[in-house]
Protein backbone atom coordinates (compact mmCIF):
# COMPACT_ATOMS: atom_id res chain seq x y z
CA UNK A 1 47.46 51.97 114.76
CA UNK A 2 49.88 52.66 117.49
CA UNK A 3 53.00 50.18 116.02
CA UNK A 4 51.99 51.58 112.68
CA UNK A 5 52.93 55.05 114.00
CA UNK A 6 56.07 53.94 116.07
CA UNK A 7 57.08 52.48 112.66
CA UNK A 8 56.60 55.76 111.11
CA UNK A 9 58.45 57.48 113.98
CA UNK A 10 61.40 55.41 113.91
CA UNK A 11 61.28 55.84 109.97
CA UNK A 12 61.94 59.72 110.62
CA UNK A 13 64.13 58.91 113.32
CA UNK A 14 66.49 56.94 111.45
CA UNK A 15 65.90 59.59 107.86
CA UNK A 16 67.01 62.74 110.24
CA UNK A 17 70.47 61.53 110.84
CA UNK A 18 71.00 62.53 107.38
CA UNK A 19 68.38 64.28 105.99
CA UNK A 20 67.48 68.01 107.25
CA UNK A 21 64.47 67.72 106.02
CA UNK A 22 63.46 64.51 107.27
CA UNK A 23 64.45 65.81 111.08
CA UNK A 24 61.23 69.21 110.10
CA UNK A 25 59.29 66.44 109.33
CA UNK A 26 59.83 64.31 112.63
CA UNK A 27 59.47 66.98 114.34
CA UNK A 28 56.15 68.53 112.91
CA UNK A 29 54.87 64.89 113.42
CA UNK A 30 55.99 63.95 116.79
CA UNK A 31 54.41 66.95 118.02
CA UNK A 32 51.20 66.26 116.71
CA UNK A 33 50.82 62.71 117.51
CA UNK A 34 51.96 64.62 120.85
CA UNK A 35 49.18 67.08 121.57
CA UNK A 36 46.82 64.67 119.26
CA UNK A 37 46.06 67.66 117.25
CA UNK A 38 46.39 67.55 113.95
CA UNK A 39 45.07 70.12 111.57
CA UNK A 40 41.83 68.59 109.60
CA UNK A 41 42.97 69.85 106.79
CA UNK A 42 46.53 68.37 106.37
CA UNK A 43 47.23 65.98 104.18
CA UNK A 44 47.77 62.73 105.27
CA UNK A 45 50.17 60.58 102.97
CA UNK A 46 51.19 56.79 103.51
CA UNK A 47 53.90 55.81 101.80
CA UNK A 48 54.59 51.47 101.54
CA UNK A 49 57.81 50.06 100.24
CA UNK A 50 58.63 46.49 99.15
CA UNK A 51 62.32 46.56 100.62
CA UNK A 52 64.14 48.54 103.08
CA UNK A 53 65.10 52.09 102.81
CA UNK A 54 69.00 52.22 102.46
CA UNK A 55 71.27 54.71 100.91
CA UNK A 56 70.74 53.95 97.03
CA UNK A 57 68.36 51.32 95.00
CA UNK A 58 64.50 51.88 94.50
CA UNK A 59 63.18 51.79 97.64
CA UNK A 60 65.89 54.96 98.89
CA UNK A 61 64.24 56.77 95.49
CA UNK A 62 61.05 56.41 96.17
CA UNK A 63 61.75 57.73 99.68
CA UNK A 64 64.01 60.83 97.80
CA UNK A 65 60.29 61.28 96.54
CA UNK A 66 58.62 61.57 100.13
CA UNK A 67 61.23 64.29 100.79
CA UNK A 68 60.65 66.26 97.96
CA UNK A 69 56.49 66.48 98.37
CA UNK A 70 57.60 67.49 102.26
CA UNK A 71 60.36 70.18 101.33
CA UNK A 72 57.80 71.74 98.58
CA UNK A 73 54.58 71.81 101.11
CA UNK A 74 55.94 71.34 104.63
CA UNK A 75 53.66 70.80 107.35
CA UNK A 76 50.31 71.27 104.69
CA UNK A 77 51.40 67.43 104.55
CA UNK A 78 51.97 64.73 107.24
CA UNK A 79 53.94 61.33 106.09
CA UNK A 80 53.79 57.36 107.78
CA UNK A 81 55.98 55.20 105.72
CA UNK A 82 56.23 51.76 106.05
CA UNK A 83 59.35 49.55 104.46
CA UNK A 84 59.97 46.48 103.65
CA UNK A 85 56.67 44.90 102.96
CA UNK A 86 56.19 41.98 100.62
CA UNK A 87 53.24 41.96 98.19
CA UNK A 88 49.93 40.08 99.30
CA UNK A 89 48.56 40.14 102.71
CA UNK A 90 50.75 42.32 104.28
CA UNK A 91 50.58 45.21 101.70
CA UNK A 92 46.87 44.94 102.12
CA UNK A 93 47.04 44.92 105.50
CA UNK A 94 48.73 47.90 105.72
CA UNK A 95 46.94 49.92 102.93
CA UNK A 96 43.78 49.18 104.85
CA UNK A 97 45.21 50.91 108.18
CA UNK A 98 46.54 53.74 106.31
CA UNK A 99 42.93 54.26 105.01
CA UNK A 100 41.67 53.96 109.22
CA UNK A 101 44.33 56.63 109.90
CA UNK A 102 42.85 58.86 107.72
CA UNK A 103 45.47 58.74 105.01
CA UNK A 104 43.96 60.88 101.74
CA UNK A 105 46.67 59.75 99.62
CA UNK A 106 48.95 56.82 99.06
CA UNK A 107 51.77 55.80 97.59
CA UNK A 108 52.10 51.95 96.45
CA UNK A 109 55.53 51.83 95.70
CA UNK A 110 55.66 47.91 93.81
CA UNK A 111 54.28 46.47 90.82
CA UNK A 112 52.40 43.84 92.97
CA UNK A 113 50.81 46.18 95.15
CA UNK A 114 48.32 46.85 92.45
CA UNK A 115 45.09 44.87 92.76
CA UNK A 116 44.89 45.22 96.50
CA UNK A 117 45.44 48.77 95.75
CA UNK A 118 42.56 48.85 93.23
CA UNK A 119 40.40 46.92 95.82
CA UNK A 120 41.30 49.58 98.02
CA UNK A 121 40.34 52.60 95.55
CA UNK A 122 37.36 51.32 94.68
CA UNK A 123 36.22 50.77 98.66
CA UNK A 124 38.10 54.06 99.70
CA UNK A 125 36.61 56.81 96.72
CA UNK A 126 38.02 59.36 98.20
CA UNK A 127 41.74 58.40 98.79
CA UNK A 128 43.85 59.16 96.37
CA UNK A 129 46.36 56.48 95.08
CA UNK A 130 49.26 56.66 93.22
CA UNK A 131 50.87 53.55 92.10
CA UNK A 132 54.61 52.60 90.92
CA UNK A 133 54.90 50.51 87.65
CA UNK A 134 51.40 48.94 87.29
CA UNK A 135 49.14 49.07 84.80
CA UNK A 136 45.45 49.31 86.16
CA UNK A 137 43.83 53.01 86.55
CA UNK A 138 40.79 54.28 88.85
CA UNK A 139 39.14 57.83 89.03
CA UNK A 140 41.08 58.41 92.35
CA UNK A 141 44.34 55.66 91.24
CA UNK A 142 46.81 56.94 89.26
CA UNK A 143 50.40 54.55 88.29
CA UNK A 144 53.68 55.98 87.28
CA UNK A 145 56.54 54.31 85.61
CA UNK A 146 60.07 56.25 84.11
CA UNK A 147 61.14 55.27 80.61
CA UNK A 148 64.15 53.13 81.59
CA UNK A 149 64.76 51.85 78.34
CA UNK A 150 66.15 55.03 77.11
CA UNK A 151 68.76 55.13 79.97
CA UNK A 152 69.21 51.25 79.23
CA UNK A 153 69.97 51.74 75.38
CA UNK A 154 72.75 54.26 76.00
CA UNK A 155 73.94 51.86 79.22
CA UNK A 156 74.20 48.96 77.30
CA UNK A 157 76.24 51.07 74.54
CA UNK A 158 79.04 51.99 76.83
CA UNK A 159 78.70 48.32 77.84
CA UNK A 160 79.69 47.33 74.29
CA UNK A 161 82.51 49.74 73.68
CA UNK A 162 84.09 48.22 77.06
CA UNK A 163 83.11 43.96 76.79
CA UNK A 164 85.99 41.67 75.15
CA UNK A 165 84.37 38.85 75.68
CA UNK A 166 81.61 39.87 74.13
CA UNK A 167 79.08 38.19 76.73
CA UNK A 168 77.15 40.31 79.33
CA UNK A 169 75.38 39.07 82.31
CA UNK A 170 72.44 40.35 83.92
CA UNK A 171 71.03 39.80 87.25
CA UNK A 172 67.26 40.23 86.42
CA UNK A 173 64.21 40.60 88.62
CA UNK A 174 60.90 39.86 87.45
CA UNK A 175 60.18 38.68 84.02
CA UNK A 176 57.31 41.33 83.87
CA UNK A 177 57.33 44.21 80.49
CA UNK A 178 58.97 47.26 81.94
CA UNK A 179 62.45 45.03 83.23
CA UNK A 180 62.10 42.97 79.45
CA UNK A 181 61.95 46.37 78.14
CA UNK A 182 65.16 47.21 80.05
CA UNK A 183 66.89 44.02 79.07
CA UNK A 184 65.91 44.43 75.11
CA UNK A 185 67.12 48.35 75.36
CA UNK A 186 70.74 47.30 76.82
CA UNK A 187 70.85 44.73 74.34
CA UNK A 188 70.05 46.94 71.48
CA UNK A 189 72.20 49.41 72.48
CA UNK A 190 75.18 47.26 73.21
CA UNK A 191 74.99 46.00 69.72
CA UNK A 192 74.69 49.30 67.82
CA UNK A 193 78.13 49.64 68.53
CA UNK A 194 79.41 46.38 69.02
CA UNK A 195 77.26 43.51 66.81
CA UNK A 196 78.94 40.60 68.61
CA UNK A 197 77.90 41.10 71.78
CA UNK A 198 75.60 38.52 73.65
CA UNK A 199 73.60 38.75 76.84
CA UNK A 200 72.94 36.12 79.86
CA UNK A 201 70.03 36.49 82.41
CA UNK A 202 69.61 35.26 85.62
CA UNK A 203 65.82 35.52 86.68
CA UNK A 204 65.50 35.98 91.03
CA UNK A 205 61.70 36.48 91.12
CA UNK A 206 62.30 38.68 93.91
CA UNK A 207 62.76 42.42 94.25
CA UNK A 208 65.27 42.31 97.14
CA UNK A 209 67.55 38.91 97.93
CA UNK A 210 70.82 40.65 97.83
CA UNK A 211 72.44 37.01 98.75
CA UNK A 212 70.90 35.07 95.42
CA UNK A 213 71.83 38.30 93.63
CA UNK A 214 75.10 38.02 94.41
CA UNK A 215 75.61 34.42 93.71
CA UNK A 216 74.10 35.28 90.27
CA UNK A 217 76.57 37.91 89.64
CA UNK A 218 79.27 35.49 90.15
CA UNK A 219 77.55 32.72 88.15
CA UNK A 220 77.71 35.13 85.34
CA UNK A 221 81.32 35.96 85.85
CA UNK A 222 81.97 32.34 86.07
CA UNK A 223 80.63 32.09 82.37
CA UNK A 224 82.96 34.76 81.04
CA UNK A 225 80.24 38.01 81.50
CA UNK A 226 83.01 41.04 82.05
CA UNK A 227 80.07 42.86 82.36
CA UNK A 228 77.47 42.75 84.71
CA UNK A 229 74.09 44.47 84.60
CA UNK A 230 72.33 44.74 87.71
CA UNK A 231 68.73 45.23 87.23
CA UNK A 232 66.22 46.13 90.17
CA UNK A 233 68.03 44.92 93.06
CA UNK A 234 67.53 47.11 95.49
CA UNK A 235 71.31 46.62 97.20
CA UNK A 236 74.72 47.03 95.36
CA UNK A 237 75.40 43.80 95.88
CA UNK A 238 75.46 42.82 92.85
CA UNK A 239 78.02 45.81 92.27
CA UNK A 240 80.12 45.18 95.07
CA UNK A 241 81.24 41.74 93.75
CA UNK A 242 81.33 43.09 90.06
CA UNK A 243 83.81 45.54 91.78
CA UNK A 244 85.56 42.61 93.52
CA UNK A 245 85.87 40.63 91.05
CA UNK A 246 87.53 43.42 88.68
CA UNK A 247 84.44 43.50 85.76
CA UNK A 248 82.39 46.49 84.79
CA UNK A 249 78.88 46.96 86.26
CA UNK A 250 75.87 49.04 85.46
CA UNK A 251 73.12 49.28 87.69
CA UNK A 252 69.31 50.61 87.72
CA UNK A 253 67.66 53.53 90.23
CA UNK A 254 70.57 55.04 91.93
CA UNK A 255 74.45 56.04 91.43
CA UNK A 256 76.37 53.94 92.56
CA UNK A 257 79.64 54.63 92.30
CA UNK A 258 80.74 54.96 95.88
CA UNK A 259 80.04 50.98 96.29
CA UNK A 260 82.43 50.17 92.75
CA UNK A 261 85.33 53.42 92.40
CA UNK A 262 86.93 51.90 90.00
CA UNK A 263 84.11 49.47 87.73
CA UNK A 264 81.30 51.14 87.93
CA UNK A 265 80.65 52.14 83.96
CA UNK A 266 77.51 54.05 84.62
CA UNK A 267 74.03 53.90 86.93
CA UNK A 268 70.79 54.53 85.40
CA UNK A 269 69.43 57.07 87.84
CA UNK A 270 65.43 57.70 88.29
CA UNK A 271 63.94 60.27 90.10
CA UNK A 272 60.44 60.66 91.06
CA UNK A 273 60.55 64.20 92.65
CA UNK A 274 58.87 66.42 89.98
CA UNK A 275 56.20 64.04 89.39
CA UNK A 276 55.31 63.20 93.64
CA UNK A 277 55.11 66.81 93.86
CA UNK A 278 52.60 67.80 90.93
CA UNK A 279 50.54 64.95 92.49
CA UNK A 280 50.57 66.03 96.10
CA UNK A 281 49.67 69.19 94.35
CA UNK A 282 46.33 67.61 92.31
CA UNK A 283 45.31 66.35 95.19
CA UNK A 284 45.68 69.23 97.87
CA UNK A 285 43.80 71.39 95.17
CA UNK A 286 40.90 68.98 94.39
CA UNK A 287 42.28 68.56 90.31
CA UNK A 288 43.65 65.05 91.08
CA UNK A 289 42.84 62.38 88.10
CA UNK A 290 44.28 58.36 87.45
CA UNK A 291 46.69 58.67 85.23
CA UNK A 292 49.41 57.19 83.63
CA UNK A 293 52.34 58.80 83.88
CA UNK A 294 55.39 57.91 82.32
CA UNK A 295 58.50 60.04 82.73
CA UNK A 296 61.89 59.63 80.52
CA UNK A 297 64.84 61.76 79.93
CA UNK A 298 62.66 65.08 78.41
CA UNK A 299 60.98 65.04 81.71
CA UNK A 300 64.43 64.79 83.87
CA UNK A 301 62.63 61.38 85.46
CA UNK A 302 65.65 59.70 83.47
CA UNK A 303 69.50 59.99 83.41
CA UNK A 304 72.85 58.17 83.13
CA UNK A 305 75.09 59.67 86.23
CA UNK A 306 78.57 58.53 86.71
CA UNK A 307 80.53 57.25 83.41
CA UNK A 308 83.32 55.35 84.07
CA UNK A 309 86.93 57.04 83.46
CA UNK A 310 88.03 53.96 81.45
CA UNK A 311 85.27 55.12 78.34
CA UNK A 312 87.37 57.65 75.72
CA UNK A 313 86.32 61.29 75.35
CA UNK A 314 85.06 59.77 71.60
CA UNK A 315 83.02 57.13 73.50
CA UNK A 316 81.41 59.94 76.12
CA UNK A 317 81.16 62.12 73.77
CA UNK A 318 79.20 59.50 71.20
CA UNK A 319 77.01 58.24 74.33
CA UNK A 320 76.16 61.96 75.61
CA UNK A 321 74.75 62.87 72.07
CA UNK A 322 72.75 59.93 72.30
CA UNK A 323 71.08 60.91 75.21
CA UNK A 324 70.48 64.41 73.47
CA UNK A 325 68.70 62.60 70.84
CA UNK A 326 66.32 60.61 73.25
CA UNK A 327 66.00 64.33 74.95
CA UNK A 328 64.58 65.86 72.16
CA UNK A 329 63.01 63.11 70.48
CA UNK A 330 65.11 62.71 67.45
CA UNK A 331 65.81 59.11 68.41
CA UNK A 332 63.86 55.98 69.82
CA UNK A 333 65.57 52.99 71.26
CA UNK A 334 62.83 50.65 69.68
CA UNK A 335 63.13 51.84 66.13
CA UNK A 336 62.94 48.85 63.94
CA UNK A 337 64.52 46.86 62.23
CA UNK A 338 64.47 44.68 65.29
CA UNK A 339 65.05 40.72 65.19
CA UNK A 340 63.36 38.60 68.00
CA UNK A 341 65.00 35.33 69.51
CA UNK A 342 63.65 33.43 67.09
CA UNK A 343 65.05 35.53 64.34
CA UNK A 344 61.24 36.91 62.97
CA UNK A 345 61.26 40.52 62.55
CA UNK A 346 59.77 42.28 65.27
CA UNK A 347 59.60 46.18 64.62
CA UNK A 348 59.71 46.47 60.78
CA UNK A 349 62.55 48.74 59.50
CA UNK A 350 61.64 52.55 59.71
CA UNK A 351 58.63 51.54 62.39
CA UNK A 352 58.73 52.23 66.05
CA UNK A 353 56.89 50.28 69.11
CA UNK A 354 53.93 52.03 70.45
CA UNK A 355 53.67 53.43 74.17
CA UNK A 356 51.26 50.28 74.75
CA UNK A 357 53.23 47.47 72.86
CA UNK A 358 56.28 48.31 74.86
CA UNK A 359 54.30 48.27 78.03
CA UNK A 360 52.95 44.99 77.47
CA UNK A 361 56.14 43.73 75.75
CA UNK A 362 56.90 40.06 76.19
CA UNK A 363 59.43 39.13 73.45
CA UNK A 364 63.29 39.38 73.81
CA UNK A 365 65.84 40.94 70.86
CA UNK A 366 68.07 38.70 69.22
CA UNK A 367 71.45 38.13 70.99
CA UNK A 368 69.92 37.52 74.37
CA UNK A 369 70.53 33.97 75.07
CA UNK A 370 68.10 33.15 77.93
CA UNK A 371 64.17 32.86 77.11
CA UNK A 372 61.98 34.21 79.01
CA UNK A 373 60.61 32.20 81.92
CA UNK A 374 57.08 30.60 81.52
């Protein structure tokens, strides 16, 4: 208990540098581990990443999240996070003292947090879990994903006005639905306006190896990609060498721009605020339920932030309607007719994939070159 609490503490420490909200929040917290006095009925919250908390990538967004629930309830809540653990063991171990802390809610913040964190709901009844990107739902376990593809299908447009070689790399993470989803969306999107264009992958099988993402980036360049698509690393490394070596980049979570000035073409930006906060809510007033939530551009869990200068006013102007369509639900980015690798006809012409078929997805659009790993 006590290094999971100095690992909390130094968490704040480190957040209030920059974060005025995050130095309330140490403070309310220091001062009650202090007197060992906490008011019974504040909310307890443990928060678990699977990487670091930097300044941009997933883990920073989830932690954006933690702020928000604090700057909407203040000290009705109290907060332990803990970074940088890998699923398996150590996520379990760590769920399991949040519980002994007397933790009423959770946050699981990785896809392979989620049957320990189902063991955990079913053991725990009356904590109150909320899990990123899984699947699996409890009475008291909840999971929340954003639609990604829609930011991905405009992405991978701007992607194909910009390409002349025609071949776009992407540094992939996991193999699992939502990032296939991603990868089909960019496709689909690059070719609407650009039917030549062709896509590499490079699968890590790791959320967070900036060094293996990097030497995939440059693999990719080596094989003519001039642009790269950095999906779920939680680093810009992969856009600091797109920006050294002189090619366009797009990245997933966070803007980016600051690490590439001059070839960044766009970040797909998430935010979890709105969402965190109507669920701190459920739970403080005894309403919570397990759902599955998942949050697109209508629900402002989904935008495009940051397109690159080198894009014409036609080109902005062509990708901003886009994402007015996908707003208000004139347009879906799976609306058939869409080919598969092996050229049979997905998504019939006219048809569009179902909430569930997309989550479960495990086929690839024509023009991406790499299979799918076994």
């Amino acid at each position: 208990m006590k290094s999971l609490l100095k690992n909390a503490v130094f968490k704040f420490r480190r957040l209030s540098w920059r974060d005025p909200a995050g130095l309330l929040a140490a403070g309310v917290l220091l001062l009650g581990l202090s007197v060992n006095a906490v008011a019974a009925d504040k909310l307890k919250i443990g928060y678990i990443y699977p990487s670091p908390v930097g300044d941009v990538g997933w883990a920073y967004e989830l932690d954006r999240g933690r702020q928000a629930i604090e700057a909407e309830f203040g000290d009705q809540v109290e907060s332990i996070v803990v970074e940088n653990i890998p699923e398996g063991p150590d996520a379990a171990r760590i769920m399991n003292q949040f519980a002994a802390e007397g933790a009423k809610m959770i946050m699981l913040g990785s896809f392979g947090y989620m049957n320990d964190g189902l063991k955990l709901a079913k053991r725990y009844p009356d904590i109150k879990i909320i899990h990123a990107s899984g699947y699996k739902l409890a009475d008291n376990m909840g999971n929340f994903q954003t639609r990604n593809y829609e930011s991905a299908y405009v992405a991978g447009m701007s992607a194909g006005y910009v390409t002349k070689s025609n071949t776009i790399g992407m540094v992939a993470a996991y193999a699992i639905p939502e990032v296939v989803g991603i990868i089909n969306a960019f496709t689909l999107g690059a070719q609407s306006v650009n039917p030549d264009v062709t896509m590499k992958v490079v699968w890590l099988n790791s959320w967070f190896d900036p060094s293996k993402a990097q030497e995939s980036a440059r693999s990719l360049i080596a094989q003519q990609s001039d642009v790269i698509f950095s999906i779920y690393q939680d680093t810009p490394s992969v856009v600091t060498v797109a920006e050294e070596e002189g090619v366009y980049v797009v990245n997933t979570s966070s803007d980016m721009k600051k690490y590439a000035p001059k070839h960044l073409l766009g970040s797909m930006q998430i935010s979890w605020k709105n969402h965190f906060i109507e669920q701190t809510r459920a739970v403080l007033d005894g309403s919570f339920k397990g759902i599955a939530y998942w949050g697109g551009m209508a629900e402002g869990a989904v935008s495009m932030e940051s397109w690159s200068d080198d894009l014409t006013a036609e080109q902005v102007a062509a990708l901003n309607a886009k994402i007015t369509d996908i707003t208000d639900g004139k347009f879906h980015p799976f609306t058939g007719p869409i080919t598969g690798q092996d050229n049979k006809v997905m998504i019939a012409e006219g048809e569009t994939i179902s909430d569930p078929d997309l989550l479960g997805i495990s086929w690839l659009v024509k023009g991406v070159e790499t299979k799918l790993p076994k």
